[in-house]
Protein backbone atom coordinates (compact mmCIF):
# COMPACT_ATOMS: atom_id res chain seq x y z
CA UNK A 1 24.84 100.20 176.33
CA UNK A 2 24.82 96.77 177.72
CA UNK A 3 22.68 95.29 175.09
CA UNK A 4 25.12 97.30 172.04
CA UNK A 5 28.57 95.45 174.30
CA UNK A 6 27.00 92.05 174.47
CA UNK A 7 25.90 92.40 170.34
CA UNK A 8 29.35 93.35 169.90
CA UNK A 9 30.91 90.27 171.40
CA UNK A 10 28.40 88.03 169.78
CA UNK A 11 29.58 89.29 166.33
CA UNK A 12 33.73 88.58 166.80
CA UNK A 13 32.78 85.63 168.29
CA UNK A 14 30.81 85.02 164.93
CA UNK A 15 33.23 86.59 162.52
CA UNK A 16 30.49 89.31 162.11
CA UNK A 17 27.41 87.24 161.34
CA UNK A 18 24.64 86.88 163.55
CA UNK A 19 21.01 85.60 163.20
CA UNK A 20 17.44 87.42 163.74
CA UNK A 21 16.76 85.46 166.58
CA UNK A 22 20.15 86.65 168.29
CA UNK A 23 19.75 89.85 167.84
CA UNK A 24 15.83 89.74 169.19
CA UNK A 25 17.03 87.77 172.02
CA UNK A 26 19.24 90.56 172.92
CA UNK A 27 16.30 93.10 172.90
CA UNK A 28 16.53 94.55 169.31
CA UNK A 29 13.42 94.76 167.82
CA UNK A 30 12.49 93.86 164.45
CA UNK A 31 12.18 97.10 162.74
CA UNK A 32 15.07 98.10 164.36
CA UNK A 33 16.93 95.12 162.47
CA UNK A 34 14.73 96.05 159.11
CA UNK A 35 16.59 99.34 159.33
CA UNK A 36 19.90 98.27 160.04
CA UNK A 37 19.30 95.85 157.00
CA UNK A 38 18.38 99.07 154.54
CA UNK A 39 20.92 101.20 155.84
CA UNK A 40 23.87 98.52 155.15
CA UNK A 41 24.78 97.94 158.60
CA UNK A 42 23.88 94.36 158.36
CA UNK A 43 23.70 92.74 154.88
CA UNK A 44 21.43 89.38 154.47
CA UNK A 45 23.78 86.69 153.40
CA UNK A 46 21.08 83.81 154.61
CA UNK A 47 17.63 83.96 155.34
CA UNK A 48 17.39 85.38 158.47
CA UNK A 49 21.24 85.33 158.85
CA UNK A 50 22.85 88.68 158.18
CA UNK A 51 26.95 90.12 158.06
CA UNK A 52 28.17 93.26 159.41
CA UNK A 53 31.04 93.46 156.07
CA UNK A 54 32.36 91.31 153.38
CA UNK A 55 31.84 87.62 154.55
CA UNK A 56 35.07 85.73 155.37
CA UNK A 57 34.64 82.09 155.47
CA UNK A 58 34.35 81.78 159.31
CA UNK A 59 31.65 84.03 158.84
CA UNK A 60 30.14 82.22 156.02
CA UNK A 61 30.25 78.92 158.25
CA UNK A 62 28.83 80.54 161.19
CA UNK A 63 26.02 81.89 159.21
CA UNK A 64 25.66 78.39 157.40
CA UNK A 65 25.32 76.92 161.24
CA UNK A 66 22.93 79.60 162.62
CA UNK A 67 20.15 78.82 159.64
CA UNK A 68 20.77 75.33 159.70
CA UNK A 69 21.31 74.57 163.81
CA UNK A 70 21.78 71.40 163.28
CA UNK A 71 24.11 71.04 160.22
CA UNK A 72 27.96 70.59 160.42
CA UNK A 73 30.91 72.70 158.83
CA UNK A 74 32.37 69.56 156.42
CA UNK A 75 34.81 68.98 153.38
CA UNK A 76 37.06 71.63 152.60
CA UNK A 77 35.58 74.35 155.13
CA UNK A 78 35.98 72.10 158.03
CA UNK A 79 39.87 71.43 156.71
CA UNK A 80 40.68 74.68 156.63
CA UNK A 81 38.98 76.00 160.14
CA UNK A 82 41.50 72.43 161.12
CA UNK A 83 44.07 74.08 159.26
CA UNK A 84 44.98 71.21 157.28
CA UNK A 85 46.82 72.49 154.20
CA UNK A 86 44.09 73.16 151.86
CA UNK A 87 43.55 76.95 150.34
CA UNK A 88 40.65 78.46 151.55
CA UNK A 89 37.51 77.45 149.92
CA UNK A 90 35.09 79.34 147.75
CA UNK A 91 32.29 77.09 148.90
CA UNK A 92 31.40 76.18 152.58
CA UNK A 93 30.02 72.41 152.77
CA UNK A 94 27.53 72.12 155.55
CA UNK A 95 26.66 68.44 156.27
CA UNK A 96 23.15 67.92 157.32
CA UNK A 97 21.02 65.13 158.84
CA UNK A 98 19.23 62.84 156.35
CA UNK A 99 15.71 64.00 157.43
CA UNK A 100 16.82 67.49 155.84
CA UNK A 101 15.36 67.88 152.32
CA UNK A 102 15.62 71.62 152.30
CA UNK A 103 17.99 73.11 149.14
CA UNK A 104 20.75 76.13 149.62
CA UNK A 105 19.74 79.07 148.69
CA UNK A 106 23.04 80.59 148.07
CA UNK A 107 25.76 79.40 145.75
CA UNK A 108 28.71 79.83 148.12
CA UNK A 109 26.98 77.10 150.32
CA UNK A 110 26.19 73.29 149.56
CA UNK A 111 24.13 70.88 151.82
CA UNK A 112 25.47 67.44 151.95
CA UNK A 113 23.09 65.21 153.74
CA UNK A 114 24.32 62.43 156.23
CA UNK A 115 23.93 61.72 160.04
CA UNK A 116 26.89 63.13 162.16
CA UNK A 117 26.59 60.93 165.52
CA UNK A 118 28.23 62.87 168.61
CA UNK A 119 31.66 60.91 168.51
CA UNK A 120 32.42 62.38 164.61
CA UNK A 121 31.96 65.74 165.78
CA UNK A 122 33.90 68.60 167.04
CA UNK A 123 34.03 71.77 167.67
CA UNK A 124 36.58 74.80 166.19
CA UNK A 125 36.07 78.52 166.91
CA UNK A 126 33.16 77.77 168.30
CA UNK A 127 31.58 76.08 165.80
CA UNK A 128 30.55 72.40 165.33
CA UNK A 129 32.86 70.47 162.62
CA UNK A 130 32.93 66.99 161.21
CA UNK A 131 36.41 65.76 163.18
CA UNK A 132 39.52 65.49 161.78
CA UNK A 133 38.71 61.81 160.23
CA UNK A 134 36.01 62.60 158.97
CA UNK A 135 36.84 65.90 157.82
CA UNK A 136 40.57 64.27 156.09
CA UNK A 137 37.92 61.60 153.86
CA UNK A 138 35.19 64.25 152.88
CA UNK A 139 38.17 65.69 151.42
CA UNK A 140 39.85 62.98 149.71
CA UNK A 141 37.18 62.39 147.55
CA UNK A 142 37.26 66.16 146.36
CA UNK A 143 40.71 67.09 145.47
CA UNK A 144 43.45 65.69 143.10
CA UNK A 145 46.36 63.25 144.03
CA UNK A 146 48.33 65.97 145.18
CA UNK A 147 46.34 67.67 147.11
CA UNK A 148 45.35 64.23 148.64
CA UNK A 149 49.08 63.65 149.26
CA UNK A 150 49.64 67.33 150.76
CA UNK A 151 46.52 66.79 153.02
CA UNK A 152 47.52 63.72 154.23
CA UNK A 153 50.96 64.87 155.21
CA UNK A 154 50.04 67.98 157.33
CA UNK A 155 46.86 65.76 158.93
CA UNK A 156 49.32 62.41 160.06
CA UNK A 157 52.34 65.00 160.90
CA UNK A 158 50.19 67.36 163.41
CA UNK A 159 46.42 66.32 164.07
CA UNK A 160 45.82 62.57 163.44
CA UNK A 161 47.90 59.29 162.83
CA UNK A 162 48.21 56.79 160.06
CA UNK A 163 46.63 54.13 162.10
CA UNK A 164 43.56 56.38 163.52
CA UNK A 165 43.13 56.79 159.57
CA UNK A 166 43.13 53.49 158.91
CA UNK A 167 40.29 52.46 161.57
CA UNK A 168 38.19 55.16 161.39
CA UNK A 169 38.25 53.74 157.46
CA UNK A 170 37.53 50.46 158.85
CA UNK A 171 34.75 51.48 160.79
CA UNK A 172 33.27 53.62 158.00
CA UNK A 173 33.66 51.63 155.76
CA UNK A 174 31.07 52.15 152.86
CA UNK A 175 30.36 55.20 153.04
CA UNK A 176 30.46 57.35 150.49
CA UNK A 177 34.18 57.27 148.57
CA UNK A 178 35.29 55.12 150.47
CA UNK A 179 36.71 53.18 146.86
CA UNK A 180 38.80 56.75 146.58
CA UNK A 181 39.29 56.60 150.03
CA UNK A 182 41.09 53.63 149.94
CA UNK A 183 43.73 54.38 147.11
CA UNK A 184 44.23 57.42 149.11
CA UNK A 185 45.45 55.83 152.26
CA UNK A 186 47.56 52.44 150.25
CA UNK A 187 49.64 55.76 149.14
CA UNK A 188 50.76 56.23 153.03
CA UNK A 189 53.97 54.87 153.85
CA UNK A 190 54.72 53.61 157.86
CA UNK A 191 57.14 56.96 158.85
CA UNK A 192 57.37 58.51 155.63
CA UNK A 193 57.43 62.65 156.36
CA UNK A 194 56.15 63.30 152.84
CA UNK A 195 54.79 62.85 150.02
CA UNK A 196 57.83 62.89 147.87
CA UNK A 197 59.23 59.92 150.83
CA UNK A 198 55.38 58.02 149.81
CA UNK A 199 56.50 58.11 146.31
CA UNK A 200 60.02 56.82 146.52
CA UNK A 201 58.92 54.37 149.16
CA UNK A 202 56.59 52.69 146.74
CA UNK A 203 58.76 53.03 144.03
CA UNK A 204 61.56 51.45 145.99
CA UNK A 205 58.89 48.64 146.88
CA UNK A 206 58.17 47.73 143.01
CA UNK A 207 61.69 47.99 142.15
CA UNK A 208 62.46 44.97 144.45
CA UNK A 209 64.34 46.90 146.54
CA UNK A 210 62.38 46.24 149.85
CA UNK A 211 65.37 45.79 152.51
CA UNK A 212 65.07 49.81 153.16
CA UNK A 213 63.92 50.91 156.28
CA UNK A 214 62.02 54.33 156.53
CA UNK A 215 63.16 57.20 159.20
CA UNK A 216 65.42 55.23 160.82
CA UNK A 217 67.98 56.01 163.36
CA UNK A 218 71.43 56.04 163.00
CA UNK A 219 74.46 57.25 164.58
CA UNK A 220 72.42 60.28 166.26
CA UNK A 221 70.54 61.03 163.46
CA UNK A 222 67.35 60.09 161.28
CA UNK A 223 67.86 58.02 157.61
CA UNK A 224 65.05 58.56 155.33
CA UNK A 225 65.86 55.06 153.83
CA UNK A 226 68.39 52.97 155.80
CA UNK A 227 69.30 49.69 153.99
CA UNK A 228 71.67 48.49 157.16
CA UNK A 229 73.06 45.31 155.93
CA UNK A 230 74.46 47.57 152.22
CA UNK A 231 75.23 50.29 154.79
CA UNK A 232 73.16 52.76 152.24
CA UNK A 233 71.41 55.63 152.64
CA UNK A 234 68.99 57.83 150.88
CA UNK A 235 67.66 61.15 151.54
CA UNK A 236 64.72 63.02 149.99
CA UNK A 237 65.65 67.21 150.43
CA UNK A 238 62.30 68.93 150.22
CA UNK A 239 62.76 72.57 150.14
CA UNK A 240 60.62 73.17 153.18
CA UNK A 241 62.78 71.72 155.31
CA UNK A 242 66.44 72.01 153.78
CA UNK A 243 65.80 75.04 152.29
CA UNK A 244 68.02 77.19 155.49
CA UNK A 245 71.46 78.07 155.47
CA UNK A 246 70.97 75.94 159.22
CA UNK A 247 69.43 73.28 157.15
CA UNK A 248 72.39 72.90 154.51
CA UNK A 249 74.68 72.89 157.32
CA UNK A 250 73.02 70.45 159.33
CA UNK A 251 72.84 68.06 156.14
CA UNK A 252 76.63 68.13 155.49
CA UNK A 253 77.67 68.08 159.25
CA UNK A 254 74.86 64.29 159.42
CA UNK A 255 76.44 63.18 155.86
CA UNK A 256 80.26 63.90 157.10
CA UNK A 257 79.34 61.51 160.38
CA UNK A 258 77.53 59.03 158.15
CA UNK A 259 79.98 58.64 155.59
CA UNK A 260 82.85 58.73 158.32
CA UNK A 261 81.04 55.26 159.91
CA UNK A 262 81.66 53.93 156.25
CA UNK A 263 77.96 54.41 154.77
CA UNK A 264 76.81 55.55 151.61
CA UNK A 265 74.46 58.60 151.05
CA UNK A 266 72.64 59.40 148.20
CA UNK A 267 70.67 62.57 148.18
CA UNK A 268 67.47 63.66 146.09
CA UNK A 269 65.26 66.40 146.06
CA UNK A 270 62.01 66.02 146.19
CA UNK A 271 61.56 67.56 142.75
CA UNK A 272 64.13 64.46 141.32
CA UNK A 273 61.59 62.00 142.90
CA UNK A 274 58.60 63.41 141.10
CA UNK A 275 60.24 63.96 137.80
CA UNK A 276 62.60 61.14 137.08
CA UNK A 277 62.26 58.36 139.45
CA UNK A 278 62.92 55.33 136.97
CA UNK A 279 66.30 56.91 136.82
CA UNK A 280 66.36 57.21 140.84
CA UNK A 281 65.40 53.52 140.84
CA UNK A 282 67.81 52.58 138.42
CA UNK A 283 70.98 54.16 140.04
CA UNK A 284 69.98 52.48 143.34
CA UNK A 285 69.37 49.27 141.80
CA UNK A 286 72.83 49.26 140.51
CA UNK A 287 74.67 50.82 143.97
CA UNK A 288 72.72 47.62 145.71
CA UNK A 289 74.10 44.91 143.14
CA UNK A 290 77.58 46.07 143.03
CA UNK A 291 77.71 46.38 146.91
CA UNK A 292 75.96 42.86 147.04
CA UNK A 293 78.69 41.61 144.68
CA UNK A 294 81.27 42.93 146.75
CA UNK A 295 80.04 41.52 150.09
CA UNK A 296 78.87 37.89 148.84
């Protein structure tokens, strides 16, 4: 009874894998698991790894772990066990040390081979994962521009910072994509909440139009773009966040105060700044040199 409650336990810790060598530590012999195995209690998923059901990916990873001991989840397994905002992977990466020259022998799992020192570790659920640096680049060099932009967002907004980005990139520097890397992180914009914010930031930027300040205070509140001396604002509306009846209110109650201290504010969605920006940039460019007229 004791060894069937301390088997149990093992398996939710592991999502319902567990290796031969766990289970004959905890007394069960090996015919015993042989039969287990034919009758479909356990199903080999790795050699000498084995899962009670259908393998989610935290089972997957722990079984990838428990053949390879000394490999680390990585890449897109390791964002979502981080829960960065990535869908859930079809493939667990497992990085490896460089000495390993063993192959996968499962599809679902790859082997990439690098040294992991101690301080580019951690550990989530229990299981040892490349850290959330490390884990943000692996994954920059995978996925498209807007996945890299979505990724980057959630990671800087809840689990990192722009500048821990930019000196763990420093420090790693030539490693693998670090080229892609690179173009990833010029895309970050000091303050910007978003992608869409990135992309009108830069846009602003090679437009000429470089006297806007990003989330900046005023009057009580928070100005996507504040240009202070035009007494202009500009505010991106992403769905996410303005997409509440409590949102909508909240933006005309802030634009009522704003306007009321004699600024003016110019809202987008985030969809306008992906789809017609030149026209964005335009329109501003033309509220700035009127208002500069008037004032000079």
């Amino acid at each position: 009874m004791t060894r069937d409650i301390d088997i149990d336990r093992l398996l939710r810790r592991q999502h319902g894998a567990v290796s031969r060598a766990q289970l004959r530590e905890r007394g069960v012999n090996a015919n015993s698991i042989d039969t287990w195995v034919r009758r479909g209690r356990l199903r080999r998923i790795l050699p000498s790894v084995y899962c009670t059901g259908p393998p989610s990916l935290a089972a997957r990873a722990h079984a990838a772990h428990l053949w390879q001991p000394k490999g680390v989840v990585s890449h897109l397994a390791a964002a979502h066990l981080w829960q960065m905002a990535v869908d859930e992977p079809a493939v667990v990466h497992l990085t490896v040390p460089l000495g390993l020259v063993r192959a996968s022998p499962v599809p679902w799992l790859r082997l990439f081979r690098r040294d992991t020192p101690r301080d580019r570790r951690s550990t989530v659920g229990g299981l040892p994962v490349t850290d959330v640096p490390r884990t943000v680049f692996d994954c920059l060099v995978l996925l498209d521009n807007a996945a890299c932009a979505a990724l980057l967002d959630h990671a800087t907004a809840t689990l990192t910072s722009e500048r821990a980005l930019r000196m763990r990139y420093l420090e790693d520097l030539g490693l693998r994509g670090s080229p892609r890397i690179a173009a990833q992180l010029a895309s970050l914009v000091p303050g910007a909440a978003s992608a869409p914010e990135r992309l009108l930031a830069h846009g602003l930027n090679s437009a000429g139009l470089t006297d806007f300040l990003v989330n900046e205070p005023v009057h009580g509140y928070i100005a996507d773009f504040l240009d202070p001396a035009r007494r202009l604002i500009l505010e991106v509306d992403g769905y996410r966040t303005h997409g509440t009846w409590i949102a909508f209110q909240n933006d005309r109650t802030r634009q009522n105060v704003l306007v009321a201290h004699g600024y003016t504010v110019l809202r987008y969605t985030a969809h306008d700044v992906r789809t017609r920006l030149a026209a964005i940039l335009d329109e501003v460019t033309d509220i700035v040199v009127r208002t500069s007229q008037q004032t000079s």
